[in-house]
N, C-alpha and C. Protein backbone atom coordinates (compact mmCIF):
# COMPACT_ATOMS: atom_id res chain seq x y z
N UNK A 1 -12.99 23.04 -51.91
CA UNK A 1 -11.71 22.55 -51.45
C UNK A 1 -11.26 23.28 -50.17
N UNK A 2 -11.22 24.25 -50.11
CA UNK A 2 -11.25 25.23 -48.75
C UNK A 2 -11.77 24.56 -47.47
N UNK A 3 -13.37 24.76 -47.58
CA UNK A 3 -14.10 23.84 -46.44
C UNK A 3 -13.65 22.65 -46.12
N UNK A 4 -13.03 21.90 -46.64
CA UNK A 4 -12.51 20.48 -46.70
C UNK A 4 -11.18 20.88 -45.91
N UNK A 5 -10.14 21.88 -46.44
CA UNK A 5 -8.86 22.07 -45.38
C UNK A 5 -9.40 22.79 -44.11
N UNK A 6 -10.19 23.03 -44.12
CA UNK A 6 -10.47 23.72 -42.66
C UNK A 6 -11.05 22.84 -42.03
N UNK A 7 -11.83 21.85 -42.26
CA UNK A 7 -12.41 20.62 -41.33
C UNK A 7 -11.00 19.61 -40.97
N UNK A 8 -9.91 19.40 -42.27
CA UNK A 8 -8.99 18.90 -41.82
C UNK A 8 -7.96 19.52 -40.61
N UNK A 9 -7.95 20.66 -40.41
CA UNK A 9 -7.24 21.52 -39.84
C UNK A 9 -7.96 21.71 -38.27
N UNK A 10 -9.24 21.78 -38.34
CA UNK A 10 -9.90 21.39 -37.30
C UNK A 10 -9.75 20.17 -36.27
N UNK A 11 -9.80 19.01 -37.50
CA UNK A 11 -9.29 17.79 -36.58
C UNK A 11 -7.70 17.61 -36.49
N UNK A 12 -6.84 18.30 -37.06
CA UNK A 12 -5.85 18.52 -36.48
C UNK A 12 -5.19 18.82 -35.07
N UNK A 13 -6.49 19.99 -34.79
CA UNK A 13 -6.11 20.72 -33.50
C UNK A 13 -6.71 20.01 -32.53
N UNK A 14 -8.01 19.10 -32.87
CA UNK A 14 -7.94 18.05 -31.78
C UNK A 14 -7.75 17.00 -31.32
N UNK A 15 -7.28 16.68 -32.12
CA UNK A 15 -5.90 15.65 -32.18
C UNK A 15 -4.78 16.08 -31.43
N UNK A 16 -4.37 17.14 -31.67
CA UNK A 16 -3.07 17.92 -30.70
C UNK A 16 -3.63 18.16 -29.40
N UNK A 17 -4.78 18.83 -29.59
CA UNK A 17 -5.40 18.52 -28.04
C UNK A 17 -5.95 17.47 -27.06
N UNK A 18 -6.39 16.77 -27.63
CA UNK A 18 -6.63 15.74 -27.08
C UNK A 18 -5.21 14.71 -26.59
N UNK A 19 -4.29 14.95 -27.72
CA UNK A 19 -2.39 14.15 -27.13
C UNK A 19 -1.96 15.22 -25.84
N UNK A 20 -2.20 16.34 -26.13
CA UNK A 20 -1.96 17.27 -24.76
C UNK A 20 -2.33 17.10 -23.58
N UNK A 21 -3.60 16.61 -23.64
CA UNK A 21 -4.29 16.44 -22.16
C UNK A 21 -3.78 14.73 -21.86
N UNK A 22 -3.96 13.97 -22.67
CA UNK A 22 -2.65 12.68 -22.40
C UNK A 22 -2.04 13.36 -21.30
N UNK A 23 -1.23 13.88 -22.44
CA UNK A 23 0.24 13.97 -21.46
C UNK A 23 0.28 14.33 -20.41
N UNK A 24 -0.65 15.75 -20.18
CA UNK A 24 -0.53 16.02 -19.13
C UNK A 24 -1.26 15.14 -18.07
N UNK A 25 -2.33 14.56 -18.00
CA UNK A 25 -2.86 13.48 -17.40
C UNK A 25 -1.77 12.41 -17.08
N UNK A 26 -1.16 11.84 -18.28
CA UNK A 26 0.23 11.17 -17.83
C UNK A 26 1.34 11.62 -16.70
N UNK A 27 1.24 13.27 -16.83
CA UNK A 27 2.42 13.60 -15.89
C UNK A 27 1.92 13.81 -14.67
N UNK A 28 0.33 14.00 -14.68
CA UNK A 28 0.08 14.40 -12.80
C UNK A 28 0.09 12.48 -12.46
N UNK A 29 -0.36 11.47 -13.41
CA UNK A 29 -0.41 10.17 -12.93
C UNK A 29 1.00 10.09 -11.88
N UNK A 30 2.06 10.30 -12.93
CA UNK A 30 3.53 9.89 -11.99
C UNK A 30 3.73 10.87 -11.52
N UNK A 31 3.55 12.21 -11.28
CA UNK A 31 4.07 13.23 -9.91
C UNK A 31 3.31 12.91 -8.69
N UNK A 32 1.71 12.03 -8.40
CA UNK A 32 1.02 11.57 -7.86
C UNK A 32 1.79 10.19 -6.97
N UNK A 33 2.51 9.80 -7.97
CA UNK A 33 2.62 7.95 -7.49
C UNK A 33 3.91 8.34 -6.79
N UNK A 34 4.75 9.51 -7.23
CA UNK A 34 6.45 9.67 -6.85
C UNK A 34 6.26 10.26 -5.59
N UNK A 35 5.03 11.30 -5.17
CA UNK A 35 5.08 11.83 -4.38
C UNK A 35 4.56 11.14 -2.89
N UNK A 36 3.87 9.39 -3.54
CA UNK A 36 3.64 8.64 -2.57
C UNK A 36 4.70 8.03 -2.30
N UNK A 37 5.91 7.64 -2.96
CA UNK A 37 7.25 7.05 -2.55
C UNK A 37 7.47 8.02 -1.76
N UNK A 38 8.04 9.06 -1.72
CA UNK A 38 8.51 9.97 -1.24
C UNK A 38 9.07 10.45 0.05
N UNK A 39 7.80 9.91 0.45
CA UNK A 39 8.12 9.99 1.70
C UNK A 39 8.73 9.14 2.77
N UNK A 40 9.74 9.04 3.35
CA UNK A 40 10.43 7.74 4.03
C UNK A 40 10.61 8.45 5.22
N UNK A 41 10.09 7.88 6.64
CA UNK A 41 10.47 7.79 7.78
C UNK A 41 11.45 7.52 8.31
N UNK A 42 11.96 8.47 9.42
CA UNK A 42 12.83 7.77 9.86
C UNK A 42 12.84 7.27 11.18
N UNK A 43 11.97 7.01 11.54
CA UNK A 43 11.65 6.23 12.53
C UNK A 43 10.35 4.88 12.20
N UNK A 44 10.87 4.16 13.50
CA UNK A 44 10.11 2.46 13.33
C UNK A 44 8.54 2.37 12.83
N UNK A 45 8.07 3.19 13.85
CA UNK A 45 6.49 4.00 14.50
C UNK A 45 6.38 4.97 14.00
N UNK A 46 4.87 5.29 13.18
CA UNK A 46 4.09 6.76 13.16
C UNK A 46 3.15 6.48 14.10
N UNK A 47 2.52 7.71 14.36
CA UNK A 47 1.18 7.82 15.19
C UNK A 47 0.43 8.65 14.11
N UNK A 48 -0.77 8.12 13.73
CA UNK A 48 -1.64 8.27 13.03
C UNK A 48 -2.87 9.06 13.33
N UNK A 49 -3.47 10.22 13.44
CA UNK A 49 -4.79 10.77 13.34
C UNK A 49 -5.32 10.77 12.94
N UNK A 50 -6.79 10.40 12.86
CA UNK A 50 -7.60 10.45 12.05
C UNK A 50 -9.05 11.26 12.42
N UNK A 51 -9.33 11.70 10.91
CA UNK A 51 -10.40 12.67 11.53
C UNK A 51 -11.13 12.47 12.28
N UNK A 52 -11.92 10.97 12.58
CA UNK A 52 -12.40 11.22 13.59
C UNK A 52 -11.70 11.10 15.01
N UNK A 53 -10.89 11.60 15.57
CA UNK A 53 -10.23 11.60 16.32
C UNK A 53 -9.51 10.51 17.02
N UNK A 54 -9.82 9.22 15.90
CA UNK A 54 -8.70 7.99 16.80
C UNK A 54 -7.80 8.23 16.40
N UNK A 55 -6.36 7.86 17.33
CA UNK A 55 -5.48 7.82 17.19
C UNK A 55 -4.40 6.21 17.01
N UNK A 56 -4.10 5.81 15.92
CA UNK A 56 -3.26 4.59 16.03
C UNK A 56 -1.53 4.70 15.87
N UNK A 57 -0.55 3.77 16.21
CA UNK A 57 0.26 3.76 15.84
C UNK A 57 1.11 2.39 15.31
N UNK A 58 1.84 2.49 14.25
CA UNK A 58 1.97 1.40 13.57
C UNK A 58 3.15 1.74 12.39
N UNK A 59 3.63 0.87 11.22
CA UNK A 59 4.22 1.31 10.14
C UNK A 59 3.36 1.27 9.13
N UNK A 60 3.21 2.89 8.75
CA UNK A 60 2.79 3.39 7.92
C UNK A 60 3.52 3.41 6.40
N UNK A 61 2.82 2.78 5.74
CA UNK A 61 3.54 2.70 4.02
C UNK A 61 2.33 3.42 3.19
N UNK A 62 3.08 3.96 2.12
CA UNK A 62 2.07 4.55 1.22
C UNK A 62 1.19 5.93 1.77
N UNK A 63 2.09 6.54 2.51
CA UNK A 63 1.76 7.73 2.96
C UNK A 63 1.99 8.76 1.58
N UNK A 64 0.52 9.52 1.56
CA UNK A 64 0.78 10.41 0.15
C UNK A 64 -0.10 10.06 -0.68
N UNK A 65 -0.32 8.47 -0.98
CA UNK A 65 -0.60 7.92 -2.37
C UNK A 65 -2.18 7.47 -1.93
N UNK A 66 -2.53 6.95 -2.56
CA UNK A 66 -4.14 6.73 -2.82
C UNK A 66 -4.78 5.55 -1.47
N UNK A 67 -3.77 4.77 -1.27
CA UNK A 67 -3.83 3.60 -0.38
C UNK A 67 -3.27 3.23 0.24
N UNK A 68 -2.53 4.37 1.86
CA UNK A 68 -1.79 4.23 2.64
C UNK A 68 -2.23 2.82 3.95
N UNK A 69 -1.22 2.03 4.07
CA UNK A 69 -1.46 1.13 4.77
C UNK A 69 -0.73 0.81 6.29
N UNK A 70 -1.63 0.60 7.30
CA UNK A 70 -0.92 0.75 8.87
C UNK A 70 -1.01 -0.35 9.02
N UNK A 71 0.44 -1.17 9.06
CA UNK A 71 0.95 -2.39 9.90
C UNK A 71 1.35 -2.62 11.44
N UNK A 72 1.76 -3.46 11.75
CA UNK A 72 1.70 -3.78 13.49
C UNK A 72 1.81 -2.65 14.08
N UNK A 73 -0.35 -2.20 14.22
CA UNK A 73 -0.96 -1.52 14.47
C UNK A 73 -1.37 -1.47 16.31
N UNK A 74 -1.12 -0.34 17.08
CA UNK A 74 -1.41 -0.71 18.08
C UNK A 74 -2.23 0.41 18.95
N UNK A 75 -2.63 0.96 19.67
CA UNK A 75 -3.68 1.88 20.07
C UNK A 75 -3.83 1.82 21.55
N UNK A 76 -4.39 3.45 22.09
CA UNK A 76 -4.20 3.08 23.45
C UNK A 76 -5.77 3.19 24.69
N UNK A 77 -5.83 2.75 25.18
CA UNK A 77 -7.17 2.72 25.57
C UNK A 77 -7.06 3.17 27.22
N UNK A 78 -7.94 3.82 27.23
CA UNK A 78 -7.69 4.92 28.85
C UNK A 78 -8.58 3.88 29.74
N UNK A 79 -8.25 3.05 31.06
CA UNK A 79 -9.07 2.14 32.05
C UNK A 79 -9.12 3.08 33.16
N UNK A 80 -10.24 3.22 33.54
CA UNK A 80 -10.26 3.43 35.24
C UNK A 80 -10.32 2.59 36.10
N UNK A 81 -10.11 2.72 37.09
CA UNK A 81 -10.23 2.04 38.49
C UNK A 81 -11.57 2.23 39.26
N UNK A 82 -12.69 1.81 39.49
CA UNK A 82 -14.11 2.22 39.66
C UNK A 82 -13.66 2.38 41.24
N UNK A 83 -12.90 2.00 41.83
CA UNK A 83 -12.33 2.21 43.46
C UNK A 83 -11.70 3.51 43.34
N UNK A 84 -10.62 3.26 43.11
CA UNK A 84 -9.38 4.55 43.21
C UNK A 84 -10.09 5.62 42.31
N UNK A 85 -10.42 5.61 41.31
CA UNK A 85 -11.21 6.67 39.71
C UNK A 85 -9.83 6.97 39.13
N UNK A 86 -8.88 6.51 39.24
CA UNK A 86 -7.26 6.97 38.36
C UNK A 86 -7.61 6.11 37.46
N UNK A 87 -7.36 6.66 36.25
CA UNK A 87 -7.15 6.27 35.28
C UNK A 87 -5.33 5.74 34.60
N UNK A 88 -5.68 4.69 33.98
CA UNK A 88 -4.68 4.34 33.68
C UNK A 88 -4.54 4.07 31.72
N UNK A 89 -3.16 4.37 31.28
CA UNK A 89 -3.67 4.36 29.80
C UNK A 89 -2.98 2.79 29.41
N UNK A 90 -3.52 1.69 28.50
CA UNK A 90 -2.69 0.84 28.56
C UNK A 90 -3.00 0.55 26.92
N UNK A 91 -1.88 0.25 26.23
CA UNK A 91 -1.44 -0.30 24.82
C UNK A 91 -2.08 -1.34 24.33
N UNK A 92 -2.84 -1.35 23.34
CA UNK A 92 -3.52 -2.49 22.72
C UNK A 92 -3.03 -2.63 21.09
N UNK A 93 -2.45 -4.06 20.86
CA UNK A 93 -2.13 -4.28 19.82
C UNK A 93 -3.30 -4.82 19.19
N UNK A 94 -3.73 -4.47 17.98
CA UNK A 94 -4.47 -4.86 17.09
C UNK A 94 -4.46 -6.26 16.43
N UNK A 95 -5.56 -6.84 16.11
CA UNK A 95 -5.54 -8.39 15.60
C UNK A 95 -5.82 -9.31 16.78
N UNK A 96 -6.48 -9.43 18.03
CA UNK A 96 -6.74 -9.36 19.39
C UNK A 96 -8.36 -9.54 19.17
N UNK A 97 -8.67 -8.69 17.96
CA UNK A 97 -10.06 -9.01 18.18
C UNK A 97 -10.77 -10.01 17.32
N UNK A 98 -12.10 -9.91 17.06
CA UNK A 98 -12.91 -11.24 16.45
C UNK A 98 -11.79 -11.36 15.21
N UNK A 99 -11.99 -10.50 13.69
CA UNK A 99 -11.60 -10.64 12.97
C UNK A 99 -10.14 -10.87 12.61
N UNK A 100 -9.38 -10.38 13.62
CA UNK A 100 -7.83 -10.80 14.01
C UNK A 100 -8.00 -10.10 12.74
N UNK A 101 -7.53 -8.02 12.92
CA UNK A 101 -6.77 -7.83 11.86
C UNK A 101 -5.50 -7.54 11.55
N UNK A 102 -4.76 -7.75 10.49
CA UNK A 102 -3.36 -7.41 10.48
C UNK A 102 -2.95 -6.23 10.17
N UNK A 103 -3.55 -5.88 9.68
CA UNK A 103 -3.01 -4.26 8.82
C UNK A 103 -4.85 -3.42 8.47
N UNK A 104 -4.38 -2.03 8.55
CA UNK A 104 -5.42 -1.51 8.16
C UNK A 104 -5.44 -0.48 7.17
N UNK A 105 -5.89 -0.48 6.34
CA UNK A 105 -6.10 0.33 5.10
C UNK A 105 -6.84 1.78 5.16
N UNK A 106 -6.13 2.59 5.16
CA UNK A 106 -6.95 3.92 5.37
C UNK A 106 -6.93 4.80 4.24
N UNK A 107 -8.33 5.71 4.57
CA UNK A 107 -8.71 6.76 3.25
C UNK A 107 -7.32 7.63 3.39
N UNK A 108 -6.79 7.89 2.65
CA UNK A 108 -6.19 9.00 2.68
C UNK A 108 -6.97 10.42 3.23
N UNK A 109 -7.98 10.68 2.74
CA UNK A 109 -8.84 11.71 3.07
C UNK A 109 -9.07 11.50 4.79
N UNK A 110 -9.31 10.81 4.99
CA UNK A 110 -9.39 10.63 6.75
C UNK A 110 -8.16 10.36 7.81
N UNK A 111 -7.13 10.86 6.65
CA UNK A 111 -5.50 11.14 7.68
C UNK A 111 -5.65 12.82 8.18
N UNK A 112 -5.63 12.80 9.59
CA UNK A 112 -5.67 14.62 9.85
C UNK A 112 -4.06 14.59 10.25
N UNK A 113 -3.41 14.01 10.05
CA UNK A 113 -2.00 14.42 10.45
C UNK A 113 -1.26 12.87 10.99
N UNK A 114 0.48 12.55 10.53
CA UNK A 114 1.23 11.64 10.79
C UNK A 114 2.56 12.22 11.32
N UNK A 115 2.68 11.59 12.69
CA UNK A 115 3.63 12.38 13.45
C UNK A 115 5.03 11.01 13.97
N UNK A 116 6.20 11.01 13.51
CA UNK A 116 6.90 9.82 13.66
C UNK A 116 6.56 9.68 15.30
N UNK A 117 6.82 8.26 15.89
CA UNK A 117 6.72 8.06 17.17
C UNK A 117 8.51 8.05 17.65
N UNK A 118 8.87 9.16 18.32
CA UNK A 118 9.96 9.00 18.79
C UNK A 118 10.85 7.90 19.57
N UNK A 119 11.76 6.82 19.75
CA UNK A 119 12.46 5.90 19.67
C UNK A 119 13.04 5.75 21.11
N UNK A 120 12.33 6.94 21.77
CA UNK A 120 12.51 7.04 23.63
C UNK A 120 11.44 7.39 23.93
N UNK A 121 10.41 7.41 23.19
CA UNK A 121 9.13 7.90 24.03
C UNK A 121 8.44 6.79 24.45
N UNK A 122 7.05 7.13 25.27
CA UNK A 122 6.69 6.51 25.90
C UNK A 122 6.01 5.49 25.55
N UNK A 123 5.41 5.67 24.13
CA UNK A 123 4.94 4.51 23.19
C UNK A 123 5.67 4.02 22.91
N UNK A 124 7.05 4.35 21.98
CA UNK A 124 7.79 3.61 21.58
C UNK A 124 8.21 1.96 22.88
N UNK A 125 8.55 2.50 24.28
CA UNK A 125 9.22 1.77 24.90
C UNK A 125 7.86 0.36 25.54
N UNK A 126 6.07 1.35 25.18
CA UNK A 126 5.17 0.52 25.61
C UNK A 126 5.07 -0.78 24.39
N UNK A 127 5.57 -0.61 22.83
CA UNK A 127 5.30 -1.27 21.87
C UNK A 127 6.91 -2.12 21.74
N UNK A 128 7.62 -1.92 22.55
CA UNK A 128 8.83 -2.43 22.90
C UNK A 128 8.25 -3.80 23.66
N UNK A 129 7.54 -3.58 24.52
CA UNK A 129 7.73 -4.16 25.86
C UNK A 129 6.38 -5.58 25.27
N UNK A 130 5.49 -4.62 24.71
CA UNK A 130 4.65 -5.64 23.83
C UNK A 130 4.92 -6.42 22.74
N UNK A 131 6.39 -6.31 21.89
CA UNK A 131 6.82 -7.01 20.94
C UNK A 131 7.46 -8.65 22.13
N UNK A 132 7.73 -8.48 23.16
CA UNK A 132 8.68 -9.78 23.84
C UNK A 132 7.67 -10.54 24.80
């Protein structure tokens, strides 16, 4: 009778353990998902880095969370002048090309940093001028 309460007592404790790691699995699920709300901009524009060193800018949603997404996405591309050699930088909105895309879906892991685009800067007023 002994051996019998101690096997019951056994699956007791993993039963309690096994509801423990639940929970706690339950609680990193939603400190995970809250900490992707979380974050709210306050500006129109982020500028986006990514590890490999492109840079886009666009509205960024789901910054934080598993599947941050960049909407009217736009990027800047440096032209020279093969006469003069000045370079000039000029604004390219995305969806322009074959696949016409609208939004782009990025790893989280391949964000090196999101910096708001200020609302007088020089992008801001180039993605101004490209909305009309």
């Amino acid at each position: 009778m002994v051996k019998n309460q101690r096997g019951s007592a056994v699956v007791q404790v993993i039963w309690v353990l096994a509801g423990l790691l639940v929970i706690a699995a339950a609680t990193l699920h939603i400190v995970w998902e809250l900490r992707a709300t979380a974050t709210n901009f306050t500006t129109p524009y982020q500028a986006v880095l990514l590890t490999n060193g492109s840079v886009y800018f666009g509205h960024l949603q789901g910054y934080g969370g598993h599947n941050p997404v960049l909407t009217d996405v736009f990027y800047i591309v440096t032209q020279t002048n093969p006469e003069t050699k000045q370079s000039n930088n000029v604004l390219v909105k995305r969806g322009k090309e074959l696949h016409e895309p609208d939004r782009m879906y990025l790893n989280p892991n391949s964000l090196l940093f999101v910096e708001p685009v200020g609302p007088n800067s020089k992008v801001a007023q180039l993605i101004a001028q490209a909305q009309h």
